[in-house]
Every structure is written in structure tokens, then in C-alpha cells.
N, C-alpha and C. Protein backbone atom coordinates (compact mmCIF):
# COMPACT_ATOMS: atom_id res chain seq x y z
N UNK A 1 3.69 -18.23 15.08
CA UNK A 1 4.39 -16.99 15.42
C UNK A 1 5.10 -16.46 14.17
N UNK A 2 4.74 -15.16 14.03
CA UNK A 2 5.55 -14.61 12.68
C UNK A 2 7.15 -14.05 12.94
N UNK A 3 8.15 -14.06 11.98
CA UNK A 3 9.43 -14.15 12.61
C UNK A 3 9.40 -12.55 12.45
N UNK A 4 10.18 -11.61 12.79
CA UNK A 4 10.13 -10.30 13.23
C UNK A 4 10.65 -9.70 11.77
N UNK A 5 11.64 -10.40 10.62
CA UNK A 5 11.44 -10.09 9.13
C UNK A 5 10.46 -10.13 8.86
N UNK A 6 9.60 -11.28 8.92
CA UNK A 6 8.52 -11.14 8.24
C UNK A 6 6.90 -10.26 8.54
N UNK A 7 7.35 -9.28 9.30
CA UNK A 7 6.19 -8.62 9.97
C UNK A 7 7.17 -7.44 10.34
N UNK A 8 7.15 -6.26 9.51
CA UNK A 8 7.17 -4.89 10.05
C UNK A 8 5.96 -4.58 10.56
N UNK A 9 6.29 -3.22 11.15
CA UNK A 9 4.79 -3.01 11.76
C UNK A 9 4.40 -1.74 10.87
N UNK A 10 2.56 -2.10 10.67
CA UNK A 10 2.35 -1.61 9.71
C UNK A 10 0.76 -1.00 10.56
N UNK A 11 0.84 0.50 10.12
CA UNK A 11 0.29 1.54 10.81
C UNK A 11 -0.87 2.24 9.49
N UNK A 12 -1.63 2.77 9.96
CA UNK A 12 -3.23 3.35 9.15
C UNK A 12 -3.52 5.07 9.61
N UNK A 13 -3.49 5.72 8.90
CA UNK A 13 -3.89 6.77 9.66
C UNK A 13 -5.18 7.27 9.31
N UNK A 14 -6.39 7.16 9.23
CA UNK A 14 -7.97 6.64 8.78
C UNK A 14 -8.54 8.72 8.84
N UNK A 15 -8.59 8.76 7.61
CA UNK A 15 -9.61 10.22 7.49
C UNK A 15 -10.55 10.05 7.88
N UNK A 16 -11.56 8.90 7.95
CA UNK A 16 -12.79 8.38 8.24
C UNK A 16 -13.86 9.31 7.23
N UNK A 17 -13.17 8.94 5.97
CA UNK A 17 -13.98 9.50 4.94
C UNK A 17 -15.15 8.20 4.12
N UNK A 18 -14.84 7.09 4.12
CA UNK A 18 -15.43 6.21 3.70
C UNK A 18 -16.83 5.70 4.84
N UNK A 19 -17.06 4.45 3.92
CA UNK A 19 -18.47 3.86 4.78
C UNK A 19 -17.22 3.30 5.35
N UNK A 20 -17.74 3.23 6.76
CA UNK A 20 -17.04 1.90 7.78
C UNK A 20 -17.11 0.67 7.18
N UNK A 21 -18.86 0.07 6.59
CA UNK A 21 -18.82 -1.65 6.73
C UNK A 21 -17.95 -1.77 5.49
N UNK A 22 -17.17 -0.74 4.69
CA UNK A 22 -16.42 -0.87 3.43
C UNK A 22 -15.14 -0.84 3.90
N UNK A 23 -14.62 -0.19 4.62
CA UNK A 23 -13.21 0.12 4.83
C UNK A 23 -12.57 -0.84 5.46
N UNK A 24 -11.54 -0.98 4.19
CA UNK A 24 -10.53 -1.91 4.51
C UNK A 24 -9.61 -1.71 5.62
N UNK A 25 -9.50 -0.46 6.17
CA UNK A 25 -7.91 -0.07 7.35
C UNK A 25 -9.20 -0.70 8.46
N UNK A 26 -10.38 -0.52 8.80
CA UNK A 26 -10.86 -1.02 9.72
C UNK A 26 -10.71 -2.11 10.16
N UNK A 27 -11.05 -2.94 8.92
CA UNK A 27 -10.79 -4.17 9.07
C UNK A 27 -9.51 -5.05 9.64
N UNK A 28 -8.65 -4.44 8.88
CA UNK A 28 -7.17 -4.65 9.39
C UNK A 28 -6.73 -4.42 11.08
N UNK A 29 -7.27 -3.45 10.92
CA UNK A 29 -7.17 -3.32 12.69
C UNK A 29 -8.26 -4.15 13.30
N UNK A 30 -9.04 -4.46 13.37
CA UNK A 30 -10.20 -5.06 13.96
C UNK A 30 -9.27 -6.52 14.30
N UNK A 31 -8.69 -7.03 13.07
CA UNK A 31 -8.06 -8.38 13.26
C UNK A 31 -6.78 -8.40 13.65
N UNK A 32 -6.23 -6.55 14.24
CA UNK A 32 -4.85 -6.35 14.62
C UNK A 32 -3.91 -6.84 13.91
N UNK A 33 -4.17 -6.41 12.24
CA UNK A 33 -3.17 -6.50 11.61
C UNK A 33 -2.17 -5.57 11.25
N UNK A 34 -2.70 -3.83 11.48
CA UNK A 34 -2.39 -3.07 11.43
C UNK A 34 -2.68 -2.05 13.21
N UNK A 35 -1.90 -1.28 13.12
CA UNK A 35 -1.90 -0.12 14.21
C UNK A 35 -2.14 0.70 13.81
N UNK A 36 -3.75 1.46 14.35
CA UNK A 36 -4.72 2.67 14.17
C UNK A 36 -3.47 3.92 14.91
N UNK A 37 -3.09 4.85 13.77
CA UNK A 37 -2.44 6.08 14.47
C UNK A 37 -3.91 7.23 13.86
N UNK A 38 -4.00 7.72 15.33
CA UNK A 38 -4.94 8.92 15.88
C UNK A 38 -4.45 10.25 15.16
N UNK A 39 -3.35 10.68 14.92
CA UNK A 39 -2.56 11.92 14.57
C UNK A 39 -2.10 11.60 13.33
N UNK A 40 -2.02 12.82 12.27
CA UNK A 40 -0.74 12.54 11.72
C UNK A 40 0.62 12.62 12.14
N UNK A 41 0.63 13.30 13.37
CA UNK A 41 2.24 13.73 13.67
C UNK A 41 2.55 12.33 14.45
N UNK A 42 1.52 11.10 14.67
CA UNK A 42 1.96 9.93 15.65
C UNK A 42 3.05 9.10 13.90
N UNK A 43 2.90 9.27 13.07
CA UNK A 43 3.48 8.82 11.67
C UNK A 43 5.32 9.15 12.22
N UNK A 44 5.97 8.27 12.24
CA UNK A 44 7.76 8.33 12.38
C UNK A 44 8.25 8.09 11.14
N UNK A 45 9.20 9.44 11.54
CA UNK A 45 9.63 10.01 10.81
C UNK A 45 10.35 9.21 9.48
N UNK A 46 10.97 8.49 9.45
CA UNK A 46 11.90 7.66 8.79
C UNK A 46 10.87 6.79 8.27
N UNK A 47 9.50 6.20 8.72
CA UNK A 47 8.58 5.14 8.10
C UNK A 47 8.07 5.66 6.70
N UNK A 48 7.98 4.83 5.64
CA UNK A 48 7.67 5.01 4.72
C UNK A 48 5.91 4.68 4.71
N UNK A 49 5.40 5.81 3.56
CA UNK A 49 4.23 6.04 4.21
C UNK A 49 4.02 6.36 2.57
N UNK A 50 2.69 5.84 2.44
CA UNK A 50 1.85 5.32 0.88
C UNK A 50 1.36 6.76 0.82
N UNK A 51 1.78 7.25 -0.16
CA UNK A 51 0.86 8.92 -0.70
C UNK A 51 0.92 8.81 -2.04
N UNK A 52 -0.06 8.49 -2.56
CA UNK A 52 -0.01 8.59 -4.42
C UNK A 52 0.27 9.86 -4.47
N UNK A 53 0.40 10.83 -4.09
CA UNK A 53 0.88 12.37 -4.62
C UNK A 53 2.17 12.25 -4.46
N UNK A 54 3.17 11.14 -4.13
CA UNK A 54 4.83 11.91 -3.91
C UNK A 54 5.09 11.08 -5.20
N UNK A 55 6.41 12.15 -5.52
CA UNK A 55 6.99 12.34 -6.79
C UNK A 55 7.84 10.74 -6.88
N UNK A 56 8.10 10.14 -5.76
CA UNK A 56 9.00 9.06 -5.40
C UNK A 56 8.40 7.62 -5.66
N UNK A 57 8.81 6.60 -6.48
CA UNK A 57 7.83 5.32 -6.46
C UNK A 57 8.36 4.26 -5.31
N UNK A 58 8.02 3.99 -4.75
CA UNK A 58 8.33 2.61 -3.66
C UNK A 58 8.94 1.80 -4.67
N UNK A 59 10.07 1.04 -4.09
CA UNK A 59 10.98 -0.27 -4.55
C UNK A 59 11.59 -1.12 -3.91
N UNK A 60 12.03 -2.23 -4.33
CA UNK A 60 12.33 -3.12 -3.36
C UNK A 60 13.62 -2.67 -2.35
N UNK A 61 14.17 -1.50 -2.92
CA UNK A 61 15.41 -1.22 -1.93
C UNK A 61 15.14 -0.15 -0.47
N UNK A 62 13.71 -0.22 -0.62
CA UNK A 62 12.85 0.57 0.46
C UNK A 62 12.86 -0.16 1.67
N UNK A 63 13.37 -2.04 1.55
CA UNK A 63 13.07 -2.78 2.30
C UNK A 63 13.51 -2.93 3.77
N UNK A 64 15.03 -2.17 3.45
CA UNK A 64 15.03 -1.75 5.36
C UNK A 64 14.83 -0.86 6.08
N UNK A 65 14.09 0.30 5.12
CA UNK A 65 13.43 1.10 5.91
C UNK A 65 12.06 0.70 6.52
N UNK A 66 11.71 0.02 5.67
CA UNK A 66 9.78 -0.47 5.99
C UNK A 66 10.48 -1.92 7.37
N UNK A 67 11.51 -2.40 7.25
CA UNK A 67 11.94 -3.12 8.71
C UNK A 67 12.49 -2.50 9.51
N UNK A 68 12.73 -1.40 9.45
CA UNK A 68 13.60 -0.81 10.74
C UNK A 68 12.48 0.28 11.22
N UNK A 69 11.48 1.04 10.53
CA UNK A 69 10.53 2.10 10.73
C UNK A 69 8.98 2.19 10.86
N UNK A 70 9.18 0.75 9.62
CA UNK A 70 7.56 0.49 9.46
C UNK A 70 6.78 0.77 8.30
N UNK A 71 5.82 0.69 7.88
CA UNK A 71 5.08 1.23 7.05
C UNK A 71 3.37 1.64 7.20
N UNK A 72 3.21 2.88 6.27
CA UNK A 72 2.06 3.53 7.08
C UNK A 72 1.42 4.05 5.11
N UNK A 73 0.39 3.66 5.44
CA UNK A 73 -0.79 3.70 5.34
C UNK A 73 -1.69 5.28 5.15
N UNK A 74 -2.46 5.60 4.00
CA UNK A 74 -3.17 7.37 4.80
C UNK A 74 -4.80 7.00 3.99
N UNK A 75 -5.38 6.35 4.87
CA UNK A 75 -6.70 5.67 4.38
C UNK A 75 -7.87 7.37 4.27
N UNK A 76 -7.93 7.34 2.57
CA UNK A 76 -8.98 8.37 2.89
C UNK A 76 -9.53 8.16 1.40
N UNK A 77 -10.89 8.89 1.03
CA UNK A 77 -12.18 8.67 0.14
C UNK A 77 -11.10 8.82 -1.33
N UNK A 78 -11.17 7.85 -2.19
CA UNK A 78 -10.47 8.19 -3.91
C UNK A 78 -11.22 9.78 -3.90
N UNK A 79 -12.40 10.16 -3.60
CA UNK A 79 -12.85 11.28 -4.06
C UNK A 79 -12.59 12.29 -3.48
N UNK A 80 -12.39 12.39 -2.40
CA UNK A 80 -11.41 13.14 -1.61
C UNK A 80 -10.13 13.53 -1.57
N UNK A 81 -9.56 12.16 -2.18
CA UNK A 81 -7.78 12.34 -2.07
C UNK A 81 -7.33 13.70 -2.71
N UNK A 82 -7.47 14.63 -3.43
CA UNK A 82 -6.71 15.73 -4.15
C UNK A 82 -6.74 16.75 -2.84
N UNK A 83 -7.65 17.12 -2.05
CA UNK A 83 -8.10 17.69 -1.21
C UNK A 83 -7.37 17.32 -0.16
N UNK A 84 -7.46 15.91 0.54
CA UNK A 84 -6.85 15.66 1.38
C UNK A 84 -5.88 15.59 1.87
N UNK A 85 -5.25 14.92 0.65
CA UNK A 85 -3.62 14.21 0.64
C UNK A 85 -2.76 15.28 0.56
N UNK A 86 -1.36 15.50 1.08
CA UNK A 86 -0.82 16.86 0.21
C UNK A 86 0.45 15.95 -0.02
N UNK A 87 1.32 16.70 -0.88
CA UNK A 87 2.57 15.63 -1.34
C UNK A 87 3.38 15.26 -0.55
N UNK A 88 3.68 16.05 0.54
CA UNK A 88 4.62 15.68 1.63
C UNK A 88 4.05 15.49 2.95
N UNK A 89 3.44 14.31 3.48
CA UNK A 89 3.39 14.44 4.82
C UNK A 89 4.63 13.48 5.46
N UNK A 90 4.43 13.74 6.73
CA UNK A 90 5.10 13.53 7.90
C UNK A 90 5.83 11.79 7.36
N UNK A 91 6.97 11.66 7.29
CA UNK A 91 7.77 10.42 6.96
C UNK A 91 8.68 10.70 5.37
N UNK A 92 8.80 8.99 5.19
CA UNK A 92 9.39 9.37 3.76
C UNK A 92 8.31 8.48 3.05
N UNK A 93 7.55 9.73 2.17
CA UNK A 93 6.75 9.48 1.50
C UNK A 93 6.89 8.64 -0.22
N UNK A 94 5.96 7.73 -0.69
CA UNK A 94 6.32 7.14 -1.83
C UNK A 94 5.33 6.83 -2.31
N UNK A 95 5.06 6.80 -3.56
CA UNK A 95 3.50 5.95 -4.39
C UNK A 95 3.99 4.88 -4.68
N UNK A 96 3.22 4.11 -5.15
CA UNK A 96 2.98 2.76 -5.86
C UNK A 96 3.01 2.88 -7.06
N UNK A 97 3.99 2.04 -7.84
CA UNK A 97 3.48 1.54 -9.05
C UNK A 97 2.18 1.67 -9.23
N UNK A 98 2.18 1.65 -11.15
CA UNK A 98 0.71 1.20 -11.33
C UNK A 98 0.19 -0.39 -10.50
N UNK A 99 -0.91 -0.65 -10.58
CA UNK A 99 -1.30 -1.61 -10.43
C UNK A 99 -3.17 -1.48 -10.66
N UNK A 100 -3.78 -2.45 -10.64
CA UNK A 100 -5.22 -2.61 -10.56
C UNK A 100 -6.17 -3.13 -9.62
N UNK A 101 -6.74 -2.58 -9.45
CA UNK A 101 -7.73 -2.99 -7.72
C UNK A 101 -8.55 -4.17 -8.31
N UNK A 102 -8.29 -5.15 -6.90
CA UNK A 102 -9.49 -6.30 -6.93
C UNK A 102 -10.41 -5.98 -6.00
N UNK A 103 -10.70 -4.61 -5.74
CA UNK A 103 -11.77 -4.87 -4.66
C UNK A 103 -13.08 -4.58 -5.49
N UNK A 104 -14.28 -5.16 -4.77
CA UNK A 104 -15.35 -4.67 -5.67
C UNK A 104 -15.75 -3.84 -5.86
N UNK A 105 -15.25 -2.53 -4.78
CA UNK A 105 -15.58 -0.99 -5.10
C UNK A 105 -14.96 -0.60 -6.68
N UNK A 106 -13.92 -0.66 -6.59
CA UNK A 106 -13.03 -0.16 -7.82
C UNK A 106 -12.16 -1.35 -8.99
N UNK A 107 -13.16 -2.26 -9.10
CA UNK A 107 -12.45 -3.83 -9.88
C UNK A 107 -12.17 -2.93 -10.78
N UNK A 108 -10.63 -3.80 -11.09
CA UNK A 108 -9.66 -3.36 -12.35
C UNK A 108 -9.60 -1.69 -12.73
N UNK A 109 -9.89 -0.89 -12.13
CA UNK A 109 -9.70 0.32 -11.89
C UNK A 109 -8.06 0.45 -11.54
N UNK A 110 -7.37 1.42 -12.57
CA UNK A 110 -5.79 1.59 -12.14
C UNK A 110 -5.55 2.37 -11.24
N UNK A 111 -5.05 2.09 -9.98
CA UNK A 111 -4.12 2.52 -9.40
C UNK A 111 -5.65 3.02 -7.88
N UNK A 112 -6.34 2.72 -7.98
CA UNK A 112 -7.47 3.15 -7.41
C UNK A 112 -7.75 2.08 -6.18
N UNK A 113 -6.52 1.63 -5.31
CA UNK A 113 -6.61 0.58 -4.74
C UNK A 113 -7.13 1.07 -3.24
N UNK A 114 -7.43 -0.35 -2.21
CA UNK A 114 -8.49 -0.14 -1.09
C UNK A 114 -6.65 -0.25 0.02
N UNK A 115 -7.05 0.29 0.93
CA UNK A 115 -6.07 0.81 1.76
C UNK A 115 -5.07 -0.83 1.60
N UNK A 116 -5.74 -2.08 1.95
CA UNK A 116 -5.45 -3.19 1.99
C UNK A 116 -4.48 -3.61 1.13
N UNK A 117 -4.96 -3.37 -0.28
CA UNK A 117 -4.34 -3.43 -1.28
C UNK A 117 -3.03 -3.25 -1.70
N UNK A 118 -3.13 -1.36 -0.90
CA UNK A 118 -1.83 -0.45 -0.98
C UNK A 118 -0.73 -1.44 -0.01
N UNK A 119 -1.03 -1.95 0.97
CA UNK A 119 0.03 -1.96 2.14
C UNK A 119 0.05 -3.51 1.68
N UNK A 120 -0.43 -4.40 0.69
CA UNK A 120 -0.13 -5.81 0.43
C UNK A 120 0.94 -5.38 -0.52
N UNK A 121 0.17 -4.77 -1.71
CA UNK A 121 1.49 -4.33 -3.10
C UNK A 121 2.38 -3.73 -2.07
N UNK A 122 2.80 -2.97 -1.37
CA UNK A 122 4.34 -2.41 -1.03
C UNK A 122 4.92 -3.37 -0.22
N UNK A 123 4.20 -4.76 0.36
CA UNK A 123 4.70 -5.60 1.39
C UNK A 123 5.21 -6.61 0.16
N UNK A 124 4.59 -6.80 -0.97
CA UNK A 124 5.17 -7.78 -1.79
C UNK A 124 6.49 -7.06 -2.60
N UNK A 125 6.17 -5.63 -2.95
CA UNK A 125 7.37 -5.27 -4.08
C UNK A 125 8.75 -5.46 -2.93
N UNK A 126 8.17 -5.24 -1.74
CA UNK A 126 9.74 -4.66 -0.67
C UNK A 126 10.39 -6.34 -0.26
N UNK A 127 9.40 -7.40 -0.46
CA UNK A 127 9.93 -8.77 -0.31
C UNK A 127 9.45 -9.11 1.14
N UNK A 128 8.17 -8.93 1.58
CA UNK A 128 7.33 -9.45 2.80
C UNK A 128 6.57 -9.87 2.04
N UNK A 129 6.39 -11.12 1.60
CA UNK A 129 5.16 -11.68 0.59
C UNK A 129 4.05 -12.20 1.31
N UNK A 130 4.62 -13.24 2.59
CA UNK A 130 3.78 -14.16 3.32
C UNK A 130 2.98 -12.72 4.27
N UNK A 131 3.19 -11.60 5.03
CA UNK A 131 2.75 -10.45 5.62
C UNK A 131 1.70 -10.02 4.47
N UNK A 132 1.99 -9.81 2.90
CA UNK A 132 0.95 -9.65 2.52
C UNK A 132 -0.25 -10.16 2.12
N UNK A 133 -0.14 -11.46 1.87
CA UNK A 133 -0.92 -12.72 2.07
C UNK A 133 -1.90 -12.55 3.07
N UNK A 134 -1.16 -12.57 4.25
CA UNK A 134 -1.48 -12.48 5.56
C UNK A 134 -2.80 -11.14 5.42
N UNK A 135 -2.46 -10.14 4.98
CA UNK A 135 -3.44 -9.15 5.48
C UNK A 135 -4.15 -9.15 4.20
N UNK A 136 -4.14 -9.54 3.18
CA UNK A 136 -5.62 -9.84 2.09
C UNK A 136 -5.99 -11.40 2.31
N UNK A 137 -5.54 -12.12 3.07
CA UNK A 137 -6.52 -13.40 3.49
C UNK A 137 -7.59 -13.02 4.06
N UNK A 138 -7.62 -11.56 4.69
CA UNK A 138 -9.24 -11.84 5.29
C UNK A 138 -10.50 -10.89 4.63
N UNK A 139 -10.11 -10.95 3.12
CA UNK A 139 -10.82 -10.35 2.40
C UNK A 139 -11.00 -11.42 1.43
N UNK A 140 -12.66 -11.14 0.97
CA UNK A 140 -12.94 -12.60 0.13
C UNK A 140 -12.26 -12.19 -1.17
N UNK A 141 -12.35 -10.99 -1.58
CA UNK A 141 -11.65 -10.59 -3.10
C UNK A 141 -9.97 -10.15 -2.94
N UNK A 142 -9.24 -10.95 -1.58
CA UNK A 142 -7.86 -10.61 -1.65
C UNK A 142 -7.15 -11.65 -2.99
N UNK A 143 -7.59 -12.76 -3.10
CA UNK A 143 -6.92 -13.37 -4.35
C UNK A 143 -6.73 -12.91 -5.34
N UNK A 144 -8.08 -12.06 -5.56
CA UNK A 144 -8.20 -11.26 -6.95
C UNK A 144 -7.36 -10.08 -7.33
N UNK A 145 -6.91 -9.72 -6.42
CA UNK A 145 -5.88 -8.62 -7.13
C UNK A 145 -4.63 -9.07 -7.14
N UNK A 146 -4.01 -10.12 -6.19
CA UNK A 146 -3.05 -10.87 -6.24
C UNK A 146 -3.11 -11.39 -7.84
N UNK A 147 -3.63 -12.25 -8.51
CA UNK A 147 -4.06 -12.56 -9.97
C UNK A 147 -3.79 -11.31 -10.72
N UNK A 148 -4.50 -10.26 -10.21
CA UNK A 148 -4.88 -9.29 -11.51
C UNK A 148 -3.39 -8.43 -11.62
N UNK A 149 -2.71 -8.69 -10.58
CA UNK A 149 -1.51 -8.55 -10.32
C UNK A 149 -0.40 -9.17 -9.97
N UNK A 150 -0.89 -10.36 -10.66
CA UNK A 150 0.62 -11.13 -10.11
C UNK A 150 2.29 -10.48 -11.31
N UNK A 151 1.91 -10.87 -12.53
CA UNK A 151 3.33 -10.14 -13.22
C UNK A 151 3.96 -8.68 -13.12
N UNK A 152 2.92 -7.40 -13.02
CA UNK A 152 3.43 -6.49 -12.25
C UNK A 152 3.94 -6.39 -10.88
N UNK A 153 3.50 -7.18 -9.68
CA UNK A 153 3.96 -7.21 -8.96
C UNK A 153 5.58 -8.11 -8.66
N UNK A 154 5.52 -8.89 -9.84
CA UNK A 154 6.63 -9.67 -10.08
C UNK A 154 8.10 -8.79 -10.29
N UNK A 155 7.78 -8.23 -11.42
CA UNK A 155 8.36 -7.64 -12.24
C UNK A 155 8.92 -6.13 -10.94
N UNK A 156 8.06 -5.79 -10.61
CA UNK A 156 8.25 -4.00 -9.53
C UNK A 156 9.31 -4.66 -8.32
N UNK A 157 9.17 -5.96 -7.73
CA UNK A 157 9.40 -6.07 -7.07
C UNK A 157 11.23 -6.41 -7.33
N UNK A 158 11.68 -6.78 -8.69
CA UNK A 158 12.82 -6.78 -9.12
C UNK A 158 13.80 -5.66 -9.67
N UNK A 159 12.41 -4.68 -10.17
CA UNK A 159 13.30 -3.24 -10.79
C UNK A 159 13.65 -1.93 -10.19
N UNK A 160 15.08 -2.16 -10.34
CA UNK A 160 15.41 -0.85 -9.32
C UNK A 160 14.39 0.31 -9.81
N UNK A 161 14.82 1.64 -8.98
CA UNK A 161 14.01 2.54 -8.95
C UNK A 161 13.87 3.62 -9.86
N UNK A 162 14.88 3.60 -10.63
CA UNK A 162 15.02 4.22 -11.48
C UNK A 162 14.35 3.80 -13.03
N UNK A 163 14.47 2.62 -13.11
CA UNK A 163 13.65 1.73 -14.06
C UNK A 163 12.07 1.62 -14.30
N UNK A 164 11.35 1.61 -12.91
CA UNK A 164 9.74 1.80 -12.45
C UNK A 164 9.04 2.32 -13.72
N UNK A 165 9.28 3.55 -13.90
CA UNK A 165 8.76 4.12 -15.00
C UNK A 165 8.39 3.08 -16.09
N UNK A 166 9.51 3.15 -16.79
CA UNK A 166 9.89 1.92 -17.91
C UNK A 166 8.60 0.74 -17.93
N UNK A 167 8.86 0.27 -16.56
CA UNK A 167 8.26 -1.28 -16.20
C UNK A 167 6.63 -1.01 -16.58
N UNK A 168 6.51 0.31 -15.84
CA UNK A 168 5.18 0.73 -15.29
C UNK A 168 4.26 0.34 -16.77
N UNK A 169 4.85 1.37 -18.02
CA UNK A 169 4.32 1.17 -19.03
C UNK A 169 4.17 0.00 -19.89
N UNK A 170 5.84 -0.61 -19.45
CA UNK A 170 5.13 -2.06 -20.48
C UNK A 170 3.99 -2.78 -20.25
N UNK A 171 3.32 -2.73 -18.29
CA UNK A 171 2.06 -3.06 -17.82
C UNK A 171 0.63 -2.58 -18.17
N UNK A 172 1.18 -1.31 -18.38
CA UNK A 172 0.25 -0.63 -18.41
C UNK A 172 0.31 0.65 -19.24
N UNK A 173 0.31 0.50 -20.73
CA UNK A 173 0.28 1.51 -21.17
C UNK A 173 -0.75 2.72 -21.61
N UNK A 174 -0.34 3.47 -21.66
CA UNK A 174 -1.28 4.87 -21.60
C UNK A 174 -1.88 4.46 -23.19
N UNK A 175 -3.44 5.10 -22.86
CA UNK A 175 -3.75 4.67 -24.33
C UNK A 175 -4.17 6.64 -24.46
């Protein structure tokens, strides 16, 4: 039984732009790790919700909002996203740090992560480590981004929010 810290509830809202046998939010729900929302307007209000377009980076002081609201998810095609995504939807919206995808669609590709990915990195920076574990255990390449990310995720998960920037580059600098 997971203790009720260690498991916010964590929600998908699926464009159904990808292949199915690829998509990671499927999966997650299939093994009811996540909750399929039908709408965007089913997204509450106060839950913090993964949009690489907001101006805002996720940090560990996000952590009682993602326990008291939840966290959500907006699963749709990398090739799509400019189109899709707009900077403000429904909640309080935040990106991710850099980081690098272990999935085999997009290996070591920055910031180009599989829905799975997104909602493990914000479960580890916010301090739900074992929850993110939990939902890349049932992916054979979940270790691999854990690895390809273990010191950034180290590091994000300690620096206030104002700092991110800073951190972002010593990881990953712009060439």
C-alpha cells in the first residue's frame, strides 16, 4: 500500500496524437498509474500541469501543491506541440528543467521527453522519488533516463526557483 505522501494523484490529458503501441500516458493508465482526463476543463484548477511553453520552471517548492491538487500531464506529438500546446492552460502551469530522454523514440534528445518521463522528473525534483520509480518501472528503458539523469535531477531537485536557470546551464550548456 502506498502512503498518501507518497502518491499524489497524477492525471494525463492524451491529444491522441501519437502511435498508441508507443504512448507512454497509455500505458500508465492501462496499469492505473495515472487518471485519463477526457476534457481539458476536467484539469483543477490549482494542479500543476507540465506545459513546456510556460514561462515558469517546476521546483521542489511546488511540492504541496502537486499533494494537495495533483499533477497533470498534456500528452501530445513533439511535432505537434507548437500548434497544440498554448502557454496557459487550465491550472498552474510549469516546464521542466532541461533534462534528456531515455526513451528510444528521442534517446538523449534535450528536453524532448515521453509523457512518462515528464511526470517521473517533476515527481523526483518535487521529492516523490519512490512514485517515480514506480511509474518508469514498467518501461524497459525507465532506468535509462534515471542514469542519463541522475545529477540534474539531483541538483533541480535542491535549487530554489530562482536559481534553475543557473543550474540548467551548468548541465547543459548551449553550444
Amino acid at each position: 500500500m502506498i502512503e498518501r505522501d507518497s502518491a499524489p494523484r497524477i492525471m494525463i490529458y492524451d491529444y491522441h496524437q501519437d502511435d498508441p503501441t508507443k504512448c507512454t500516458s497509455a500505458k500508465l493508465e492501462k496499469f492505473h498509474l495515472a487518471q485519463p482526463l477526457h476534457t481539458l476543463r476536467q484539469i483543477p484548477r490549482s494542479a500543476i500541469v507540465l506545459n513546456p511553453l510556460s514561462n515558469k520552471t517546476l521546483s521542489f517548492q511546488d511540492r504541496p501543491i502537486i499533494d494537495l491538487y495533483g499533477l497533470v500531464a498534456l500528452d501530445c506529438s513533439w511535432n505537434h506541440a507548437g500548434e497544440t500546446l498554448q502557454e496557459n492552460i487550465r491550472g498552474d502551469n510549469r516546464r521542466l528543467p532541461t533534462l534528456l530522454a531515455g526513451n528510444p523514440t528521442n534517446y538523449s534528445s534535450r528536453g524532448r521527453l515521453s509523457t512518462a518521463e515528464a511526470l517521473s522528473a517533476a515527481l523526483i525534483i518535487t521529492g516523490f522519488d519512490e512514485r517515480a520509480k514506480q511509474l518508469l518501472g514498467i518501461f524497459k528503458w525507465g532506468k535509462t533516463f534515471l542514469t542519463l539523469n541522475r545529477e540534474p535531477l539531483r541538483e533541480y531537485a535542491q535549487t530554489p526557483p530562482d536559481q534553475l536557470v543557473i543550474q540548467e546551464r551548468e548541465y547543459f550548456p548551449t553550444t
